[in-house]
Protein backbone atom coordinates (compact mmCIF):
# COMPACT_ATOMS: atom_id res chain seq x y z
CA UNK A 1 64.33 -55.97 -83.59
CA UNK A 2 66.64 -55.80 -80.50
CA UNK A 3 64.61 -53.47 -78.99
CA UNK A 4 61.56 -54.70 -79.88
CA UNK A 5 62.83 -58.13 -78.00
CA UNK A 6 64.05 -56.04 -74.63
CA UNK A 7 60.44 -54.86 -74.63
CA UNK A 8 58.89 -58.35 -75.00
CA UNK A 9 60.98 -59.72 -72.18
CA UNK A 10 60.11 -56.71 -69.73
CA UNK A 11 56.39 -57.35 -70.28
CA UNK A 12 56.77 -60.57 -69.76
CA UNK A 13 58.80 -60.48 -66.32
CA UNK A 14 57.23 -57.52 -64.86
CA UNK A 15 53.77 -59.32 -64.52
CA UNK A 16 54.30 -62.38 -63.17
CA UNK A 17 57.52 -60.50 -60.74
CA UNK A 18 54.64 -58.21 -59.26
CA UNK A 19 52.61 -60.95 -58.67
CA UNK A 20 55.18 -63.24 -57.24
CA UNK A 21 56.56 -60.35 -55.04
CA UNK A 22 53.29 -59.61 -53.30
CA UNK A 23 52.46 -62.98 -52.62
CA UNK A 24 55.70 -63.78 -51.03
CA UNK A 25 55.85 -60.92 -49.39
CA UNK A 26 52.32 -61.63 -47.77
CA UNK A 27 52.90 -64.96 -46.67
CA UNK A 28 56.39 -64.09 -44.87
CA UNK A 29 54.32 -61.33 -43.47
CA UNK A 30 51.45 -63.77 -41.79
CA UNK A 31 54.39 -65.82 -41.01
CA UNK A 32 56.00 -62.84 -38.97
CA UNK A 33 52.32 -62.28 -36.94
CA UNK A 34 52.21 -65.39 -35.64
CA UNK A 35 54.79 -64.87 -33.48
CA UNK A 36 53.43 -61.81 -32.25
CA UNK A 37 49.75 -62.64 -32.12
CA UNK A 38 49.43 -63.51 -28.48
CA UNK A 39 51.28 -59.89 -27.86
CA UNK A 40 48.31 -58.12 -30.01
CA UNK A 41 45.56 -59.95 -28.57
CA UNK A 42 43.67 -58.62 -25.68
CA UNK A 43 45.07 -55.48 -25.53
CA UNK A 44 42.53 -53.24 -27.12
CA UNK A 45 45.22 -51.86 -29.90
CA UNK A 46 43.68 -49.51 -32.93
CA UNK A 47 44.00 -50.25 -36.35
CA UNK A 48 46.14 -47.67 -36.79
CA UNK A 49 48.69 -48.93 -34.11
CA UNK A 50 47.92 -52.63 -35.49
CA UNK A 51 48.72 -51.66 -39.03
CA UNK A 52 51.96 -49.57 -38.22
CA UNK A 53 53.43 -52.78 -36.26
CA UNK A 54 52.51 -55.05 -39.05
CA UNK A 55 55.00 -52.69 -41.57
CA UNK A 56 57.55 -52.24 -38.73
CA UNK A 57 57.42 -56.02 -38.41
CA UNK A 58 57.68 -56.89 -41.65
CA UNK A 59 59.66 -54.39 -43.50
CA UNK A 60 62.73 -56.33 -43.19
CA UNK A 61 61.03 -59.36 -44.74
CA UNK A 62 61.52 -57.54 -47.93
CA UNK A 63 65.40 -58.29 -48.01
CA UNK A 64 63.77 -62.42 -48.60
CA UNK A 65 60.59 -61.43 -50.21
CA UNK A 66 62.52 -59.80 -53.33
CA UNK A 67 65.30 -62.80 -54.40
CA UNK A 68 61.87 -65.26 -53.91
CA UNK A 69 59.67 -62.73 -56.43
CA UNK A 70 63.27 -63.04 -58.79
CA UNK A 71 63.66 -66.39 -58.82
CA UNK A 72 60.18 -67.11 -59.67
CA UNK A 73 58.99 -64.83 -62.30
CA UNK A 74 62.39 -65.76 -63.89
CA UNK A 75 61.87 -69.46 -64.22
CA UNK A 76 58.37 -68.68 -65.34
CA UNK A 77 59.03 -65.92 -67.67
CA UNK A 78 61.49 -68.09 -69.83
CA UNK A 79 59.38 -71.17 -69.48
CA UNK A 80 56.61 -69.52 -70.49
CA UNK A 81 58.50 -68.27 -73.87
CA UNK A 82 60.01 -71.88 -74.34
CA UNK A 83 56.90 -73.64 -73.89
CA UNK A 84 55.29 -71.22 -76.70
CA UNK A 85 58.40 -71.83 -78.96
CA UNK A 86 59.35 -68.08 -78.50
CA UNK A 87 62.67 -69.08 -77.48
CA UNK A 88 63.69 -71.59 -79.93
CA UNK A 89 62.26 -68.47 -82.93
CA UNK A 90 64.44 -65.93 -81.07
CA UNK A 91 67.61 -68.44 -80.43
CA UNK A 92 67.03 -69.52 -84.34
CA UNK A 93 68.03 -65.49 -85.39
CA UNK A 94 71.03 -65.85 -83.68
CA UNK A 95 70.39 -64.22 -80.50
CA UNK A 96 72.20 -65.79 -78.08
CA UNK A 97 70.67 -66.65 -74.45
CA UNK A 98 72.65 -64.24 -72.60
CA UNK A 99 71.86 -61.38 -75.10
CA UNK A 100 68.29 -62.81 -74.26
CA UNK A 101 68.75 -62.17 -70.86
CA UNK A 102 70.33 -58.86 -70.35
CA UNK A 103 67.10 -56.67 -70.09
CA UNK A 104 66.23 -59.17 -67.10
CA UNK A 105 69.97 -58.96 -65.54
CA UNK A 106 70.08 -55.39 -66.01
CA UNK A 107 66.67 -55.13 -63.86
CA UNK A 108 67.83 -57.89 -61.34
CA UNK A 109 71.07 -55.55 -61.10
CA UNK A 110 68.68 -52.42 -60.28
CA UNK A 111 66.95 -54.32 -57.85
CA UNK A 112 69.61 -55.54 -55.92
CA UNK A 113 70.72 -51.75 -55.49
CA UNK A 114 67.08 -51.26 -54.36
CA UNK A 115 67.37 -53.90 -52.17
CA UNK A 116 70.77 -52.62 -50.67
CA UNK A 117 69.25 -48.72 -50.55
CA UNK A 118 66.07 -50.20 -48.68
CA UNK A 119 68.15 -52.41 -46.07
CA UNK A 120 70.96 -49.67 -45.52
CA UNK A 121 68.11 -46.87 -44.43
CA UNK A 122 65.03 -47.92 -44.49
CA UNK A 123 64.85 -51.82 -42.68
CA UNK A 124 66.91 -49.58 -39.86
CA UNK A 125 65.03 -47.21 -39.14
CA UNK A 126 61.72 -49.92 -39.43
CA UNK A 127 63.88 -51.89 -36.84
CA UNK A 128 64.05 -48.99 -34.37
CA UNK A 129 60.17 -47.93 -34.44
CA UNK A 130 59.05 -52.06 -34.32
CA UNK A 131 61.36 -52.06 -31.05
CA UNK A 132 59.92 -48.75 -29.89
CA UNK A 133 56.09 -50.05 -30.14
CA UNK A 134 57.03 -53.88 -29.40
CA UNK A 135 57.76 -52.47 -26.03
CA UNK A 136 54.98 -50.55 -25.56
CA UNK A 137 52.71 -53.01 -26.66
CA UNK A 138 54.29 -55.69 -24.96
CA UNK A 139 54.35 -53.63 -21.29
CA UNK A 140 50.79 -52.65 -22.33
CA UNK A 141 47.97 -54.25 -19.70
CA UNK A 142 44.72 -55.67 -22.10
CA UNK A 143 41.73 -53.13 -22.30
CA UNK A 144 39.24 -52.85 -19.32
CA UNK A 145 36.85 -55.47 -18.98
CA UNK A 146 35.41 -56.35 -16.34
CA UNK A 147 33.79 -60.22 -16.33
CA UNK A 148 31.40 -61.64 -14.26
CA UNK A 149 32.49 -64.03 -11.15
CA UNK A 150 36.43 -63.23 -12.55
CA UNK A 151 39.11 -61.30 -11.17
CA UNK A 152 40.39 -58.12 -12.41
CA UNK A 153 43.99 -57.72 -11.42
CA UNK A 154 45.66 -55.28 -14.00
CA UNK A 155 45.51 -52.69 -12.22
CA UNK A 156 48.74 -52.48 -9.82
CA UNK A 157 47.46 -53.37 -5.82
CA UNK A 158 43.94 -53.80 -6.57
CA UNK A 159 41.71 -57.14 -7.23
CA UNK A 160 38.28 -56.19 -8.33
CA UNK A 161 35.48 -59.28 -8.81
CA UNK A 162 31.87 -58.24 -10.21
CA UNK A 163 29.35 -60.95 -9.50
CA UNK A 164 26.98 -59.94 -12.07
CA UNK A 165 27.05 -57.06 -14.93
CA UNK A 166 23.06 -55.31 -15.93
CA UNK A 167 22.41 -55.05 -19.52
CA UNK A 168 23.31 -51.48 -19.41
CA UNK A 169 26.45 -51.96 -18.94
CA UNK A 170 26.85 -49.99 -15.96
CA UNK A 171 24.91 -51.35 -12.95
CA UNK A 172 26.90 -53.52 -11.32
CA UNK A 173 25.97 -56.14 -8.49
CA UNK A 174 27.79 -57.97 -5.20
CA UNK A 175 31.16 -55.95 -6.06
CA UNK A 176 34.29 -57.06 -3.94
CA UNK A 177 37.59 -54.95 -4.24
CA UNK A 178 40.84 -55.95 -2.70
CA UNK A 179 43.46 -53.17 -2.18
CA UNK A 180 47.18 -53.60 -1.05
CA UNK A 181 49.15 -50.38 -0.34
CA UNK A 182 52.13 -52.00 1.73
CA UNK A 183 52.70 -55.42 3.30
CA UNK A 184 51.22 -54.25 6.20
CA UNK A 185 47.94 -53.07 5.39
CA UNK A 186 45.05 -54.51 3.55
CA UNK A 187 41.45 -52.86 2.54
CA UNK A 188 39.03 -54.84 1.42
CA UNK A 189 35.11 -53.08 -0.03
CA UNK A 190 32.09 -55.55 -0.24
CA UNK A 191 29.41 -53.14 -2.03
CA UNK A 192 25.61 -54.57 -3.43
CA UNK A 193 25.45 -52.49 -6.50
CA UNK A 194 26.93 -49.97 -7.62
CA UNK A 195 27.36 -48.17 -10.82
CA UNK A 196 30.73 -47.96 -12.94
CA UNK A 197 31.75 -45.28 -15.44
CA UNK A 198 35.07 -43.95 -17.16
CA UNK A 199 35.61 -40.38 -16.98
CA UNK A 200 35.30 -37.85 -19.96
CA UNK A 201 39.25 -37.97 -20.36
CA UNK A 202 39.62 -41.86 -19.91
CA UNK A 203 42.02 -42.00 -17.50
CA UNK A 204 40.56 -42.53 -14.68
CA UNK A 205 37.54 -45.55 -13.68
CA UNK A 206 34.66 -44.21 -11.35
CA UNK A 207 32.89 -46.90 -8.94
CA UNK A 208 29.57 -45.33 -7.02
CA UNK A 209 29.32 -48.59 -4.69
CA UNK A 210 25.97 -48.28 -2.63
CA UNK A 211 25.34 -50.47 0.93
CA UNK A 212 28.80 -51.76 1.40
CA UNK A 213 31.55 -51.94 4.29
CA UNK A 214 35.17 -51.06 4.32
CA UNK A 215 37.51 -53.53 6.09
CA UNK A 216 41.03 -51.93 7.04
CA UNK A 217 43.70 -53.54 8.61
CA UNK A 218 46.82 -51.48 10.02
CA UNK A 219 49.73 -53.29 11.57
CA UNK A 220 53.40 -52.08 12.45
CA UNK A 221 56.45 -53.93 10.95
CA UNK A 222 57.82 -56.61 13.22
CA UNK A 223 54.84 -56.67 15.52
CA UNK A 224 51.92 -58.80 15.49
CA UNK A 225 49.03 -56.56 17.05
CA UNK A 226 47.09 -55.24 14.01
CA UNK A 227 44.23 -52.47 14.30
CA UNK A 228 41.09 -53.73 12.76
CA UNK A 229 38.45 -50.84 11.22
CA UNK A 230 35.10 -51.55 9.60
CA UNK A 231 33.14 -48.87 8.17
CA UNK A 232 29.79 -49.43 6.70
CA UNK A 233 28.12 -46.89 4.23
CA UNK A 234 25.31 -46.21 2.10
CA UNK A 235 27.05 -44.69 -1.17
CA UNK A 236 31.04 -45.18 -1.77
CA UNK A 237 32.86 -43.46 -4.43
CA UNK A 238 35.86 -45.12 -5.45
CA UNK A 239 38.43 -44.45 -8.50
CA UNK A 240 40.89 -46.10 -10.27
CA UNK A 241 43.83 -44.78 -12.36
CA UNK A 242 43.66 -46.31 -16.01
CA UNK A 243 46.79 -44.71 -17.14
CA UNK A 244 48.82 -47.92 -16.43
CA UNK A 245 46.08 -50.05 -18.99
CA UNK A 246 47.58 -47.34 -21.86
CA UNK A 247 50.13 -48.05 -24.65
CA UNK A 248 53.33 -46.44 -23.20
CA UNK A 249 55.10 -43.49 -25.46
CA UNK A 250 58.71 -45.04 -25.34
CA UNK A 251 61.86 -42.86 -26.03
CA UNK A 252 63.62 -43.55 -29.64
CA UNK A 253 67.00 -43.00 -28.10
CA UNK A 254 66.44 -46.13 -25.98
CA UNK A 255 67.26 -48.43 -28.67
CA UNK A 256 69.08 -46.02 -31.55
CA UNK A 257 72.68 -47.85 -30.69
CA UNK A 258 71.39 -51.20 -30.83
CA UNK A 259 73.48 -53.61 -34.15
CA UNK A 260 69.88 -53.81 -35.82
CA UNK A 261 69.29 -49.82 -36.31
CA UNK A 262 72.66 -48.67 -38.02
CA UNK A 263 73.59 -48.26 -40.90
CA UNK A 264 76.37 -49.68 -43.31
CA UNK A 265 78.73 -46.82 -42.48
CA UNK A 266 77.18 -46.44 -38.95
CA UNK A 267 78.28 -50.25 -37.98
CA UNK A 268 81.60 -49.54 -39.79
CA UNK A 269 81.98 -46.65 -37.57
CA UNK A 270 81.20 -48.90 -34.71
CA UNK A 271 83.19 -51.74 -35.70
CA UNK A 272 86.32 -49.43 -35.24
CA UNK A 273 85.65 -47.85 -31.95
CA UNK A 274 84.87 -51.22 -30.50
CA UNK A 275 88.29 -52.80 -31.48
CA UNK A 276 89.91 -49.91 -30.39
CA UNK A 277 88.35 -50.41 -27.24
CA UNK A 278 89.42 -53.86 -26.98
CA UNK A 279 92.89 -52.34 -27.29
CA UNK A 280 92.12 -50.37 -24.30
CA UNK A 281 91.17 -52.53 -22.52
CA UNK A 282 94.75 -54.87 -23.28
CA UNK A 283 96.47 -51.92 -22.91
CA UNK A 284 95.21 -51.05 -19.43
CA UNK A 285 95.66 -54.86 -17.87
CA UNK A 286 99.25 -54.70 -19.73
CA UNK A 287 100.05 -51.38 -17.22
CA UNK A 288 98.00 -53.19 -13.97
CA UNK A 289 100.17 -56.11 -14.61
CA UNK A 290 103.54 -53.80 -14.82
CA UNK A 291 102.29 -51.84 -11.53
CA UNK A 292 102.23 -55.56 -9.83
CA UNK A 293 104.93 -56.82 -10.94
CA UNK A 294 107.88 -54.62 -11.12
CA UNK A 295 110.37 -56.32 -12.14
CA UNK A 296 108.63 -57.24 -15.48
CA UNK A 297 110.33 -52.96 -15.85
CA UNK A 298 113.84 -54.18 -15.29
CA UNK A 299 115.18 -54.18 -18.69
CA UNK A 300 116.50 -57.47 -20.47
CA UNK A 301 120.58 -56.38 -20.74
CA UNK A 302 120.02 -56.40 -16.62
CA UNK A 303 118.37 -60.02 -16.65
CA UNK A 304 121.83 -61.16 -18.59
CA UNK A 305 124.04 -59.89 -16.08
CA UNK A 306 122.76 -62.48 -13.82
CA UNK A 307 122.52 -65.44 -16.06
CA UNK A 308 125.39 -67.29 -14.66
CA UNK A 309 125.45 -66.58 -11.60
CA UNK A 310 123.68 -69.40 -9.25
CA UNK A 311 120.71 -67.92 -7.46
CA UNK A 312 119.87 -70.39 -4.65
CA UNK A 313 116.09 -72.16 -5.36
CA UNK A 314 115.48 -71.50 -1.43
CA UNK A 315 114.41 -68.28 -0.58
CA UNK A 316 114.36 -68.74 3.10
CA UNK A 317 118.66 -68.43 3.02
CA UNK A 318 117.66 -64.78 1.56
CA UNK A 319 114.65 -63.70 3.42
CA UNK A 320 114.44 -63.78 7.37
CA UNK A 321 111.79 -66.36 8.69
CA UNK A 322 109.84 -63.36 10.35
CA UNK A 323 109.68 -61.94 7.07
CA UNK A 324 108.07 -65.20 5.59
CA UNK A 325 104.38 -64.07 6.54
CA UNK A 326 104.16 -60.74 5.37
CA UNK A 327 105.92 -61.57 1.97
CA UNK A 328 103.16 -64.79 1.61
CA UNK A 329 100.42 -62.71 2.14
CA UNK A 330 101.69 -60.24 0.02
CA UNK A 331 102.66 -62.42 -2.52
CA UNK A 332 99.08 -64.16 -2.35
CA UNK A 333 97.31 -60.22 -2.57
CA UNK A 334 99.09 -59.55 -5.72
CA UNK A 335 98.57 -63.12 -7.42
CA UNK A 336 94.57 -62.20 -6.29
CA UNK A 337 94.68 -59.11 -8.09
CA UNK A 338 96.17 -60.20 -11.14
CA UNK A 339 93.80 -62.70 -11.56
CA UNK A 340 91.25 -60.87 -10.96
CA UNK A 341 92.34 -58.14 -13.28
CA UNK A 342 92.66 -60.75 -15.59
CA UNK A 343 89.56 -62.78 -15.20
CA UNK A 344 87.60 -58.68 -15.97
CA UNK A 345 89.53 -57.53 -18.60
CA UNK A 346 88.87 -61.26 -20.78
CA UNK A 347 85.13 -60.30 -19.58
CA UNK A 348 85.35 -57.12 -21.15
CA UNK A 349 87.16 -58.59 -23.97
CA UNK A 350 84.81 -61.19 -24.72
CA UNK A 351 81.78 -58.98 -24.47
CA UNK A 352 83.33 -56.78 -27.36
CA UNK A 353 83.63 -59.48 -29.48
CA UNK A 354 80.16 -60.10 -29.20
CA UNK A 355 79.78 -57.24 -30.19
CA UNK A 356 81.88 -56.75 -33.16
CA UNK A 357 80.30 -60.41 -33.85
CA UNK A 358 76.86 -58.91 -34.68
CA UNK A 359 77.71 -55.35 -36.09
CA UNK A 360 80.14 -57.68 -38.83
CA UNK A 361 76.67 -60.18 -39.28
CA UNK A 362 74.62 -57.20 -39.75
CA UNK A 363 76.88 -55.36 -41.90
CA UNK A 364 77.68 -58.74 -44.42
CA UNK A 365 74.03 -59.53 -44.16
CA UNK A 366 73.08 -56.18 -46.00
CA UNK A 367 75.35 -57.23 -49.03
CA UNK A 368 75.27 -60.39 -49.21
CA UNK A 369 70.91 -60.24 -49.64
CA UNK A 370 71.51 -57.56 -51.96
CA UNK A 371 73.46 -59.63 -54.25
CA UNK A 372 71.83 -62.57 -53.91
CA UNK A 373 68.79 -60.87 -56.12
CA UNK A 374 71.57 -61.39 -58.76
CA UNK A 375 72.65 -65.06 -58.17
CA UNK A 376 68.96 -66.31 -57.70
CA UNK A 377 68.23 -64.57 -61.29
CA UNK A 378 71.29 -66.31 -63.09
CA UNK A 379 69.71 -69.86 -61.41
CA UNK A 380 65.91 -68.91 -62.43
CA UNK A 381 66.48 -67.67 -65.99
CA UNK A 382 68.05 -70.15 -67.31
CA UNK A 383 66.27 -72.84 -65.36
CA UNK A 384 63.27 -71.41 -66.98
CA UNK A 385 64.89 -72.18 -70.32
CA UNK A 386 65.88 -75.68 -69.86
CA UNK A 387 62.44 -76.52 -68.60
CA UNK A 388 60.11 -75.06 -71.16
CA UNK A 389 57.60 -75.04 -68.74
CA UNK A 390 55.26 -71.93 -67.83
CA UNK A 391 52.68 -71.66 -64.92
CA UNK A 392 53.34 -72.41 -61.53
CA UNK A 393 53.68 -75.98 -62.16
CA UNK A 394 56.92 -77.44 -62.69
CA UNK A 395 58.29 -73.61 -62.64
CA UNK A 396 57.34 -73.30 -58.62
CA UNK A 397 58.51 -76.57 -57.46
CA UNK A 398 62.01 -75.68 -58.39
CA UNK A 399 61.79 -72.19 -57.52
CA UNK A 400 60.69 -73.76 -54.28
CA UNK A 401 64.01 -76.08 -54.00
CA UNK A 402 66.56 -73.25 -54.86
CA UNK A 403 65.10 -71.04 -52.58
CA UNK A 404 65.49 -73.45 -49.90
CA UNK A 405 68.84 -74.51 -50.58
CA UNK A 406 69.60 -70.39 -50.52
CA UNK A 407 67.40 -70.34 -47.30
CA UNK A 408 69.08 -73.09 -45.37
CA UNK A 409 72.72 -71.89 -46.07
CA UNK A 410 71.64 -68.49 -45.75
CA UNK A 411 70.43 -69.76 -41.91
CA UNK A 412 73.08 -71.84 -41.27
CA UNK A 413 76.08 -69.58 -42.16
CA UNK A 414 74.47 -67.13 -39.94
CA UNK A 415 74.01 -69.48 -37.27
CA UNK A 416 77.69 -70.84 -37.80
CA UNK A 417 78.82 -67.15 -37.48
CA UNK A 418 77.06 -66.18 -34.06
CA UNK A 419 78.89 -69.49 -33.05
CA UNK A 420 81.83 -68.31 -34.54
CA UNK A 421 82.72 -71.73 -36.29
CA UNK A 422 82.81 -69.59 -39.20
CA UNK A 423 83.63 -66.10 -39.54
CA UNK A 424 81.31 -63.50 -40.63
CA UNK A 425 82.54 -62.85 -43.64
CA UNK A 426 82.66 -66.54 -44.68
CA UNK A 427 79.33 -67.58 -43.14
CA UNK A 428 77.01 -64.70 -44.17
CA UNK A 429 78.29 -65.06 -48.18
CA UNK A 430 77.79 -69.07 -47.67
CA UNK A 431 74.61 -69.17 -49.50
CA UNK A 432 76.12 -66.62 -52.38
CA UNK A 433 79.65 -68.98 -52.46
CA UNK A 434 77.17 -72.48 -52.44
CA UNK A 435 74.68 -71.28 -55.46
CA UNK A 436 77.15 -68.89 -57.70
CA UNK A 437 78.47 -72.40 -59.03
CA UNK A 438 75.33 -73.78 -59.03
CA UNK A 439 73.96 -70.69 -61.09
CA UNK A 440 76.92 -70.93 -63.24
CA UNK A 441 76.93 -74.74 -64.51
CA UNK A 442 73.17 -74.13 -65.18
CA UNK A 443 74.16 -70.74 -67.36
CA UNK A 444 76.38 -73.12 -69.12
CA UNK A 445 74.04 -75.76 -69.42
CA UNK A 446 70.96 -73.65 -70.87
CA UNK A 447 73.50 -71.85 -73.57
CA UNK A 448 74.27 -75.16 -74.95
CA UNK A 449 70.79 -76.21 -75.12
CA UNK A 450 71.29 -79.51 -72.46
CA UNK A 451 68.90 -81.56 -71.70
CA UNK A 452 69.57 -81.52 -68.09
CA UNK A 453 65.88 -81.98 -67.07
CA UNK A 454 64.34 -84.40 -69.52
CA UNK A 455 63.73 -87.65 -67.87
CA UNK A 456 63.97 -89.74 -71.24
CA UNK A 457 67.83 -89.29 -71.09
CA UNK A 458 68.00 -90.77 -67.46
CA UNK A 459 65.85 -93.36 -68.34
CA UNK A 460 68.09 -93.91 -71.02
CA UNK A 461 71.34 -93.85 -69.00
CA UNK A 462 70.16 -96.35 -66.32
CA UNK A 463 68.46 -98.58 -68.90
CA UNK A 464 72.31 -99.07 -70.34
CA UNK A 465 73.61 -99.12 -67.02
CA UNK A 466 71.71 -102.05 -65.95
CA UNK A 467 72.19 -103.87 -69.22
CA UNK A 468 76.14 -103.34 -68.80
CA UNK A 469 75.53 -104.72 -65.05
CA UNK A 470 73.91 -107.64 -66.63
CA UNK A 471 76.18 -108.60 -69.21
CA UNK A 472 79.16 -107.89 -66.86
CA UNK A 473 77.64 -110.55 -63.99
CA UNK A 474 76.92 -112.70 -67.34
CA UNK A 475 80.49 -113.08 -67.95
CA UNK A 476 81.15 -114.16 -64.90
C-alpha cells in the first residue's frame, strides 16, 4: 500500500511541477529581455546569436524559477487530494502527514542538490559567455541601412546622407559624404547617382558615385591659412570598411576572474588570497610607518628609563634656532608621507573588502537558493493540506504571497549585505531564517488538522469579541 501511495503522490506532483516550472521560468525569462531589448534591437543579430543570449541571460533565473515551480505544484498537489477527500481516506489508515509527504521531500531534497550542482558550474560558466556576447553586442554598431534624407554616421569619420533610394535597391540619387581624417582636414563628395554594393566577403561597402566633386581642405596646426582643392569627376569609386558594423569576437579570459564566474571552491580560494592580501597590505604600512618613525624601534624597557625624569615641553632649549627650519620641514615631509601612506593603504584596504563583500554574497547566495527549494516545499505542502483547494485558484494566490515574502527578504538581505548593515552570512540566509518558522508552525498546524484558513472560525472569534466589547461598555 505504501508504495502504491509514494507512486500516487509522484504522479500527482510531477505534472503540475513541470508545468509550474516552465511557466515561471518563461515569464522571469521575458522579464530578463526587457532589459536588454533596446541592446538587441537594430543591430541585425541572427537567431542563433539571439537565442544563445536569451539562455546565457536567463540561465541563472533558474536558481528562482525552481523554489516558485516547488511551492506551487506543492500547494496544488495536496489541495488537489484534499479537495477529492484523498487525504482525509489516506490520513483515516493511519498514515500520518509527514509519512504523506516524504516521496515529495525526498524529491524537493534532490532538487535542491540539482539546484546547487547547476548554480556551482553551470550559472558560472552561463555568466561568463552572457558577459562575453553582452559586450559584443553591446559595442556592436546596428546593421547597414541606409535611409533616405537621414544620416548615416556608424561608420567611424564618415557621414553619408542618400536623398533618394531606386526600387532596386542599388541606384542611389543626390549622395553627400562627409569624411574627417584629423582636425585639420575635411573631404566632403556631392555625387548625382551612383550605385552601392557590398562586396562578395561583406566587409567592405562599394559606392560607384557618377558626376560629383571632391572638396578637400588641408590646413597646418596652429595656423589659419588652409589649402582649398575641388575636383570634379564623372565616375568616383569610393569604399567603406564594414568590419566595425560586426559583432566583435571578445576574449573569455577578459572576464574569467570576475565574483559572478567562480565557483564555490573557486570564491573560497579567492576569499583567502584576498584577506591575505589585506594583511599585506597592513603589514607593509606597519614597516613604512617604522621606517618614519624610528623611535617607534626603541624598545619599551628604554622608554621606562626615562619616565621620571622631566623632559622640558620646549624644544627650542634643546634644538638651536637655526636648526628650527630644517627640523619643521622635515617634520612636516614625514607627517605628509604618513598620511599619505595611510590615506592608500585604507584605499587598498577598503577596495578588498569590496571584494571579499561580493565573493562571500556570491558564495552564500549559491546555498542559501539551494536550500530554499526545501523550506518553500515544507510551506507549500502543507499549505496545500489545510486549504483543500486544487487549481490555481486559492492554491496560486498564496503561492503568490510566500513567494514574495521569500522574494523581498531574499532582496533585501542582499541589499543589506552590499551595504554591509548586515553581514553576508546573516543577510543572504534572511529569507531561509524568516520562512523556516513560518514553514514550521504551518507543518505543525496541518498535522493537527487546524483550521487555520477557514473563515467561519474568524467570523466566529470576532463575533464573540464584539459581543464581550458590548457587554463590557454595558457594565459600565
Amino acid at each position: 500500500m505504501i508504495k502504491k501511495l509514494d507512486k500516487l503522490i509522484l504522479k500527482s506532483f510531477v505534472g503540475p511541477f513541470i508545468i509550474t516550472f516552465f511557466i515561471a521560468f518563461f515569464v522571469l525569462m521575458m522579464q530578463s529581455l526587457w532589459k536588454y531589448l533596446d541592446d538587441l534591437v537594430g543591430k541585425g543579430l541572427d537567431f542563433l546569436t539571439i537565442l544563445q543570449f536569451l539562455w546565457y541571460a536567463s540561465a541563472s533565473l533558474l536558481m528562482l524559477a525552481m523554489p516558485i515551480a516547488i511551492l506551487i505544484s506543492s500547494i496544488m498537489t495536496f489541495g488537489n487530494l484534499g479537495e477529492s477527500f484523498e487525504l482525509v481516506a489516506i490520513k483515516s489508515s493511519g498514515v500520518s502527514l509527514l509519512r504523506f509527504m516524504r516521496p515529495i521531500m525526498w524529491v524537493a531534497i534532490f532538487l535542491c542538490v540539482v539546484t546547487f550542482t547547476f548554480a556551482n558550474y553551470v550559472i558560472p560558466y552561463a555568466n561568463l559567455k552572457f558577459a562575453t556576447l553582452y559586450s559584443d553586442i553591446y559595442v556592436k554598431k546596428p546593421a547597414f541601412d541606409l535611409k533616405e534624407g537621414v544620416f548615416f554616421t556608424y561608420i567611424p569619420n564618415y557621414a553619408i546622407k542618400v536623398g533618394k533610394k531606386d526600387s532596386d535597391g542599388k541606384t542611389i540619387r543626390n549622395v553627400i559624404i562627409y569624411e574627417q581624417n584629423n582636425v585639420l582636414q575635411d573631404n566632403c563628395i556631392i555625387a548625382e547617382k551612383g550605385v552601392m554594393k557590398i562586396s562578395d566577403d561583406q566587409k567592405y561597402l562599394e559606392f560607384n558615385l557618377e558626376n560629383g566633386c571632391r572638396y578637400q581642405e588641408k590646413g597646418n596646426f596652429m595656423d589659419t591659412a588652409t589649402e582649398f582643392t575641388r575636383l570634379s569627376f564623372k565616375t568616383f569609386k569610393k569604399l567603406f570598411d564594414l568590419s566595425v558594423l560586426q559583432k566583435q569576437q571578445t576574449n573569455d579570459s577578459v572576464f574569467r576572474n570576475n565574483y559572478k564566474m567562480l565557483s564555490a571552491r573557486q570564491l573560497s580560494k579567492n576569499i583567502d588570497s584576498l584577506n591575505l592580501q589585506k594583511k599585506e597590505i597592513s603589514k607593509r604600512f606597519s614597516n613604512q610607518l617604522t621606517y618614519n618613525f624610528k623611535y617607534t624601534k626603541i624598545p619599551e624597557q628604554e622608554w621606562k628609563k626615562y619616565e621620571h625624569q622631566k623632559v622640558s615641553s620646549n624644544v627650542t632649549n634643546i634644538v638651536p634656532d637655526s636648526m628650527m627650519p630644517f627640523i619643521d620641514n622635515l617634520s612636516m615631509n614625514i607627517i605628509n608621507e604618513a598620511k599619505a601612506n595611510l590615506q592608500q593603504s585604507m584605499n587598498e584596504i577598503k577596495l578588498k573588502n569590496e571584494d571579499i563583500k561580493f565573493h562571500l554574497i556570491e558564495w552564500h547566495r549559491k546555498y542559501s537558493l539551494s536550500l530554499a527549494c526545501l523550506i518553500l516545499f515544507f510551506i507549500g505542502a502543507p499549505l496545500g493540506a489545510i486549504i483543500k483547494k486544487g487549481g490555481l485558484g486559492m492554491p496560486l494566490v498564496a503561492a503568490i504571497i510566500f513567494f514574495l515574502m521569500f522574494h523581498l527578504l531574499n532582496m533585501f538581505g542582499e541589499k543589506f549585505s552590499k551595504q554591509m548593515i548586515l553581514e553576508p552570512s546573516i543577510g543572504m540566509w534572511l529569507a531561509i531564517i524568516g520562512l523556516s518558522p513560518v514553514g514550521a508552525f504551518i507543518t505543525y498546524k496541518a498535522m493537527h488538522d487546524s483550521q487555520l484558513f477557514n473563515k467561519d472560525i474568524y467570523l466566529r472569534f470576532f463575533g464573540r469579541l464584539k459581543k464581550g466589547l458590548k457587554f463590557s461598555t454595558f457594565k459600565k
